[in-house]
Protein backbone atom coordinates (compact mmCIF):
# COMPACT_ATOMS: atom_id res chain seq x y z
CA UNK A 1 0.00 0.00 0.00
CA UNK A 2 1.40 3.32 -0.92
CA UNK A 3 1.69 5.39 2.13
CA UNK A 4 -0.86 8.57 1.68
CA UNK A 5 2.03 11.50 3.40
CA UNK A 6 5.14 12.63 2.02
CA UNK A 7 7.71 14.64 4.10
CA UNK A 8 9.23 17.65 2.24
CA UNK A 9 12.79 16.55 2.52
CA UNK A 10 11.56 13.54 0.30
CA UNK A 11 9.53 15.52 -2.02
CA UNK A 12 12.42 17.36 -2.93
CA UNK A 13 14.61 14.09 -3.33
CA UNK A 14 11.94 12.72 -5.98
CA UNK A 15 11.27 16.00 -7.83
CA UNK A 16 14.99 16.07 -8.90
CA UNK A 17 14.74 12.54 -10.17
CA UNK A 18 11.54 14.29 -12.68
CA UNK A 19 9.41 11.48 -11.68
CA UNK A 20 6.71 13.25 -9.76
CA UNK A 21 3.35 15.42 -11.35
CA UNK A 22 3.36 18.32 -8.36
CA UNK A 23 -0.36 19.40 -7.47
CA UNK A 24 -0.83 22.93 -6.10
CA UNK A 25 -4.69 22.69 -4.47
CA UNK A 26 -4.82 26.30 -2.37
CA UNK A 27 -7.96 27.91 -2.52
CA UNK A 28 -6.78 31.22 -4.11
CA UNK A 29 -5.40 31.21 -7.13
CA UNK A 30 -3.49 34.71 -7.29
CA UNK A 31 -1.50 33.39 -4.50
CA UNK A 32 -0.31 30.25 -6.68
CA UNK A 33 0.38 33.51 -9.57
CA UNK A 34 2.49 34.72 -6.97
CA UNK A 35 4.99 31.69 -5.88
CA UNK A 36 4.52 28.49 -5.65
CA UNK A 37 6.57 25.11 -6.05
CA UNK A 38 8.57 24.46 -8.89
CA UNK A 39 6.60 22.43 -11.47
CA UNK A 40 3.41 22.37 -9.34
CA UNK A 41 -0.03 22.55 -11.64
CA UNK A 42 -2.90 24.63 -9.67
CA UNK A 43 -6.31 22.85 -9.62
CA UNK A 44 -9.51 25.28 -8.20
CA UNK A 45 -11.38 23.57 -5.25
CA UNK A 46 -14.74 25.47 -6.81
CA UNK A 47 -13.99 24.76 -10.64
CA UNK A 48 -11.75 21.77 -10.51
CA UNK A 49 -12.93 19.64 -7.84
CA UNK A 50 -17.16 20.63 -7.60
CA UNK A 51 -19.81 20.62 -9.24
CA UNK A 52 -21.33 23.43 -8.07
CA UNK A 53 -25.39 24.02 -7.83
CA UNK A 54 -27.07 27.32 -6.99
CA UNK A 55 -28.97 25.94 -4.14
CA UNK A 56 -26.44 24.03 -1.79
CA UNK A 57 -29.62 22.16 -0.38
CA UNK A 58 -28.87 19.71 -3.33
CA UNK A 59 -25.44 17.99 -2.90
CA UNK A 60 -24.02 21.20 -0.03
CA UNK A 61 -21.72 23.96 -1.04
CA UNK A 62 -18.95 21.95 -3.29
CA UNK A 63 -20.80 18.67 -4.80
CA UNK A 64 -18.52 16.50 -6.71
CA UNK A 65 -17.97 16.30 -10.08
CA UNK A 66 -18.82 13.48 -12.01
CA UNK A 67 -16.08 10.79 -12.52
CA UNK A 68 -15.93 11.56 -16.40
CA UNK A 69 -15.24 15.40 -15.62
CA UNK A 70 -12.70 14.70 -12.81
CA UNK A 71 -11.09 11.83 -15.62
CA UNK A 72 -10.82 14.89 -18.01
CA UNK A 73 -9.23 16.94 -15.62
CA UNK A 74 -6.44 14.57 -14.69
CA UNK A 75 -5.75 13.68 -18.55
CA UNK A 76 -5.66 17.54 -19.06
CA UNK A 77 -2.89 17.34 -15.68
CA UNK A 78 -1.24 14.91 -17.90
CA UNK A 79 -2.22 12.20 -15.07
CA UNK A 80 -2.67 8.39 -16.03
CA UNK A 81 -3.00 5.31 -13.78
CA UNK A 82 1.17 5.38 -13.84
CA UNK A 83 1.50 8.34 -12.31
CA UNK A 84 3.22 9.40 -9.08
CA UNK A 85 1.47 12.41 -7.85
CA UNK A 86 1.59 14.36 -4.94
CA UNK A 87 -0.59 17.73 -3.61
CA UNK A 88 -0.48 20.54 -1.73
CA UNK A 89 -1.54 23.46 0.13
CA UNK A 90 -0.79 26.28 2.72
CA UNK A 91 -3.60 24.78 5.18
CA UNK A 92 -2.19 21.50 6.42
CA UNK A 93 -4.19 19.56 3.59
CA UNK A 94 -7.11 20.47 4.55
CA UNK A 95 -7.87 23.33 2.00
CA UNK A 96 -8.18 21.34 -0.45
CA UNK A 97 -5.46 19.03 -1.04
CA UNK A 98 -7.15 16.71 0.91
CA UNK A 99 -9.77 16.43 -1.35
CA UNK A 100 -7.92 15.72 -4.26
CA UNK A 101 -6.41 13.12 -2.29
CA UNK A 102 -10.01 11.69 -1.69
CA UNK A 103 -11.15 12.10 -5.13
CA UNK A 104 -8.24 10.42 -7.09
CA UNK A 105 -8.05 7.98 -4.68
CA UNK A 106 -11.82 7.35 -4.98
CA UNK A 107 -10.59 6.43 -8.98
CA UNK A 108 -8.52 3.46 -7.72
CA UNK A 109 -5.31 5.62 -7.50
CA UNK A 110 -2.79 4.50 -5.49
CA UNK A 111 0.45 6.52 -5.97
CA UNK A 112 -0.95 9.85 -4.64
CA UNK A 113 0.81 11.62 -1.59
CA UNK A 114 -0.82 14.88 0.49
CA UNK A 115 2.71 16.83 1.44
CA UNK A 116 3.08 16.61 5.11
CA UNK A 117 3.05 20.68 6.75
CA UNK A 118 2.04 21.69 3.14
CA UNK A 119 3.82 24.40 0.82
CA UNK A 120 5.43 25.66 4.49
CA UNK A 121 7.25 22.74 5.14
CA UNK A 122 8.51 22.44 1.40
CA UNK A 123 9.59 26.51 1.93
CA UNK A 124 11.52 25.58 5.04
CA UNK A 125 13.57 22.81 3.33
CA UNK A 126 14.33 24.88 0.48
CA UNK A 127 12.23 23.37 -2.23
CA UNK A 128 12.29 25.99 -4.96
CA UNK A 129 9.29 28.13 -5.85
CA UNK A 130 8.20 29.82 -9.15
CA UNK A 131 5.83 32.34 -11.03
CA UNK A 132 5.60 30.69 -14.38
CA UNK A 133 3.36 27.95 -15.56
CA UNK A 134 4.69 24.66 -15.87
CA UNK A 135 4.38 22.99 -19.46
CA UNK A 136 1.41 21.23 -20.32
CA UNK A 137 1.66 17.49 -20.88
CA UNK A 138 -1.84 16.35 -21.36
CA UNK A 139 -2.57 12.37 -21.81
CA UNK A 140 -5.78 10.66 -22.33
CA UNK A 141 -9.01 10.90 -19.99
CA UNK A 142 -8.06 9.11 -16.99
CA UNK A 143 -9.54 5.50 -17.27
CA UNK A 144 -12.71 5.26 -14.94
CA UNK A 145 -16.31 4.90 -14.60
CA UNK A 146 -17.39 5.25 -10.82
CA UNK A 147 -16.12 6.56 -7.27
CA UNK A 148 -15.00 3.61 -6.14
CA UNK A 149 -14.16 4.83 -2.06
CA UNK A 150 -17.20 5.06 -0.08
CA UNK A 151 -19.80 7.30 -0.09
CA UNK A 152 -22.76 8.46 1.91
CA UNK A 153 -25.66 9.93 0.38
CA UNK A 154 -27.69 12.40 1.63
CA UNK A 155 -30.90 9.97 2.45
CA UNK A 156 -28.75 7.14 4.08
CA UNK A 157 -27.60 9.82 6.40
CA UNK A 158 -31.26 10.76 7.17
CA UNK A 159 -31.89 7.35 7.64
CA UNK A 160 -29.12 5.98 10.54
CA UNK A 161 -28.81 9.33 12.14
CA UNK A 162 -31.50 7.97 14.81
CA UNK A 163 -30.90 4.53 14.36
CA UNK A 164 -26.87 4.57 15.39
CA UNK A 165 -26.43 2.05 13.50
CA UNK A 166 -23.53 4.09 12.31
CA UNK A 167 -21.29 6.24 13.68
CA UNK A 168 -21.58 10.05 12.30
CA UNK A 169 -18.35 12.31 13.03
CA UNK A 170 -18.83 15.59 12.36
CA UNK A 171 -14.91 17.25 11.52
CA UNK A 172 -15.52 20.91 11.65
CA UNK A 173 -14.51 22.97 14.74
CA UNK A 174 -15.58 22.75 18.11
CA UNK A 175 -17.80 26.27 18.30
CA UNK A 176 -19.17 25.69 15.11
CA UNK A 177 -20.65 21.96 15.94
CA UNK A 178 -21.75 23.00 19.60
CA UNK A 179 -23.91 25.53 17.34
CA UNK A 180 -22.21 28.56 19.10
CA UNK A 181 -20.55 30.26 15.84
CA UNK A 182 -22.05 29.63 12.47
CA UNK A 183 -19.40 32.02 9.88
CA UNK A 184 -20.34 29.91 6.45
CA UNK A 185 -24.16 28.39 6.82
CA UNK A 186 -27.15 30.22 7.54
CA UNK A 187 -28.07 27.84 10.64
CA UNK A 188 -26.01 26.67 13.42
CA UNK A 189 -25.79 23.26 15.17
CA UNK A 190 -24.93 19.88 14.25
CA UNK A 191 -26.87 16.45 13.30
CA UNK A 192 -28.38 14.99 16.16
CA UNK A 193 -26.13 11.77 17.33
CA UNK A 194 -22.93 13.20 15.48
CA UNK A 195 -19.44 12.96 17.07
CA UNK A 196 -16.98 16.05 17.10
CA UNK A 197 -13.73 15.11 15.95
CA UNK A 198 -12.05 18.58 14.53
CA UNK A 199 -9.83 17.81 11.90
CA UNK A 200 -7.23 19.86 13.59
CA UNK A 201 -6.87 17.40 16.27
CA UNK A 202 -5.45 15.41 13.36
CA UNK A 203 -2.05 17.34 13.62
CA UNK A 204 0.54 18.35 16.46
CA UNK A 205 1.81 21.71 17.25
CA UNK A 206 3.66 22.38 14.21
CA UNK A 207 1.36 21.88 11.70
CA UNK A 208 2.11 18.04 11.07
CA UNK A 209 0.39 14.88 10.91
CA UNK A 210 0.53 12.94 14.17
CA UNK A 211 2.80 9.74 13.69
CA UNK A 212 0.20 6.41 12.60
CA UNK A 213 0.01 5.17 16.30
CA UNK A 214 -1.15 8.44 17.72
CA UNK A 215 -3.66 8.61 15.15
CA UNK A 216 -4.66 4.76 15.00
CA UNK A 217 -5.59 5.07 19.09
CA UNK A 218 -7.50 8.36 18.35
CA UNK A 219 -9.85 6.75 15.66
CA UNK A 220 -10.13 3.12 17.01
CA UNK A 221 -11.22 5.06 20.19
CA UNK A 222 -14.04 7.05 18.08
CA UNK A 223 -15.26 3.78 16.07
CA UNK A 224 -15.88 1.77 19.26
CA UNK A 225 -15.52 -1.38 17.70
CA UNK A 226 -17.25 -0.51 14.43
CA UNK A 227 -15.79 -1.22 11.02
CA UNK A 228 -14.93 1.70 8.82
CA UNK A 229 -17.81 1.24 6.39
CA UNK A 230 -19.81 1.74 9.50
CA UNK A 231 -18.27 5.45 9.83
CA UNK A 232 -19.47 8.64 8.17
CA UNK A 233 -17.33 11.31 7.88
CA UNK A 234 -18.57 15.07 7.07
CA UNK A 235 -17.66 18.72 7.37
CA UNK A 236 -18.93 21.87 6.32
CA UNK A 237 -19.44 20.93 2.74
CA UNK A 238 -16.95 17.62 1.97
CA UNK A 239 -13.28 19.65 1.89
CA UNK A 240 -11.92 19.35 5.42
CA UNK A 241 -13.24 15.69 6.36
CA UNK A 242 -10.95 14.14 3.32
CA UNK A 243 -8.56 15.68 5.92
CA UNK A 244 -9.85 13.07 8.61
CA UNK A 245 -9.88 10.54 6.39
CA UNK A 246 -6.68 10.90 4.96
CA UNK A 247 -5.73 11.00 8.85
CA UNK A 248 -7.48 7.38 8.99
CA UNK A 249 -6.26 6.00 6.03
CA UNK A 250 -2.73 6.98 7.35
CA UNK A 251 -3.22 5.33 10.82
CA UNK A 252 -3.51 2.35 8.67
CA UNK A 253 -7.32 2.21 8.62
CA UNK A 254 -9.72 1.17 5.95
CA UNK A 255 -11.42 4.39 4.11
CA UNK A 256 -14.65 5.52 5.77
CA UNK A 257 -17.34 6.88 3.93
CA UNK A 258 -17.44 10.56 3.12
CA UNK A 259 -20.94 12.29 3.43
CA UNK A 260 -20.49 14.90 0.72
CA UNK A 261 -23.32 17.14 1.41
CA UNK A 262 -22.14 17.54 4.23
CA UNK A 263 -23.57 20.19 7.32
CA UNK A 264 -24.13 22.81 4.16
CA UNK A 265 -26.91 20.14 2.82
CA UNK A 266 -28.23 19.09 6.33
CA UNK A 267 -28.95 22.40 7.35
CA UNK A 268 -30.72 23.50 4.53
CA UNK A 269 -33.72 20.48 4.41
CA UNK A 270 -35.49 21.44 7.12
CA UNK A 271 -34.14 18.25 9.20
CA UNK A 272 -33.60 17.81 13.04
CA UNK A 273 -30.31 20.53 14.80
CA UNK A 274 -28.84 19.92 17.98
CA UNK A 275 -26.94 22.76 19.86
CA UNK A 276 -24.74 22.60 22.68
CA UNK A 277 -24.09 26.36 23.53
């Protein structure tokens, strides 16, 4: 199994050898104009990785593609089933390299790496940056059909939130579950049953992963005994829980399933809140 982190002293090792299609996933994309690493190709969380509808009450605030767009995409990245790639950004994975980490994975990927402390950690070894766009080495539509990692869909939710016949964690930060801050969604809370489990909690003081057995004792502790297809993971709207699953995948768990919609979906149906203020 190819292990889902790369540290920055060994990114820099493999992108001299040329071997290596760099992913640049920040949100903004005048920052990427500004610096960012040598050779890295900027994908757009809203453009690249969504399928956007006007009313987030169908699919949340950043729906995913379907498989034949995201394919395009990754033939237009010049990626094919061969290829080693690894992804980035300046928010610990979480905005939104993590995702593309889900989603390629979710193609039957396996050599894809999230850099470990993100384009900081590359800057403090020294990896080089740059202003102007790598070449363009497009291949073929990247063979595929389905998402193959597991998903949750919006009515199975609605169906085993009250049963508990699966276990819900909810990723997003403490204030904003307990229903106390709301900055992104028009309604506060979380759905009833959930588990808080901020994705931050996922890294130590300076920004890094924590090592496999930190984060294996943290998520068998959560699970209770469950299996991972009995876990659903969800955010705010599907970017920062591929964060917590990339942090279970890495303590050498199986995926979990990913709830897409996510809180941005839930709280626009007109469906059960709980608050803890």
């Amino acid at each position: 199994m190819f292990f889902p982190l790369i540290k920055a002293d060994e990114l820099i090792h493999l992108h001299r050898t040329g071997k290596l299609i760099l992913i640049d996933a920040r949100f903004h994309f005048p920052a990427y104009l500004e610096a960012h690493l040598e050779g890295a190709i900027h994908v757009d969380l809203n453009k690249d990785l969504s399928q956007i509808d006007e009313n987030p009450a169908n699919g949340g605030r950043h729906p995913l593609p379907s498989p034949k767009a995201f394919a395009e995409l990754l033939g237009r990245l010049g990626i094919s089933p061969d290829s080693h790639v690894v992804v980035y950004d300046d928010k610990q994975g979480a905005m939104s390299a993590a995702r593309f980490w889900w989603m390629l994975k979710a193609l039957g990927h396996e050599k894809i790496q999230v850099l470990d402390g993100g384009l900081q950690a590359a800057q403090k070894q020294g990896f080089p940056l740059e202003r102007t766009f790598p070449p363009s080495h497009a291949v073929p539509a990247y063979p595929t059909s389905h998402w193959q990692s597991p998903i949750s869909s919006f009515h199975e939710v609605k169906t085993v939130y009250k049963t508990k016949e699966k276990i819900i964690i909810d990723v997003r930060e403490s204030e904003r579950f307990r229903g106390i801050v709301e900055p992104i969604d028009k309604i506060a809370g979380h759905i009833p049953g959930a588990v808080n489990l901020p994705y931050l909690d996922n890294l130590d003081e300076k920004g890094l992963f924590l090592p496999q057995d930190k984060l294996k004792e943290k998520y068998l502790k959560t699970f209770q005994g469950q299996a991972s297809e009995n876990i659903i993971v969800h955010c705010g709207s599907g970017v920062t829980a591929c964060h917590s699953l990339l942090a279970i995948c890495i303590a050498g768990l199986d995926m979990a399933n990913l709830y897409v919609g996510s809180w941005s979906e839930w709280s626009r149906n007109n469906l059960p809140i709980s608050t803890e203020k």
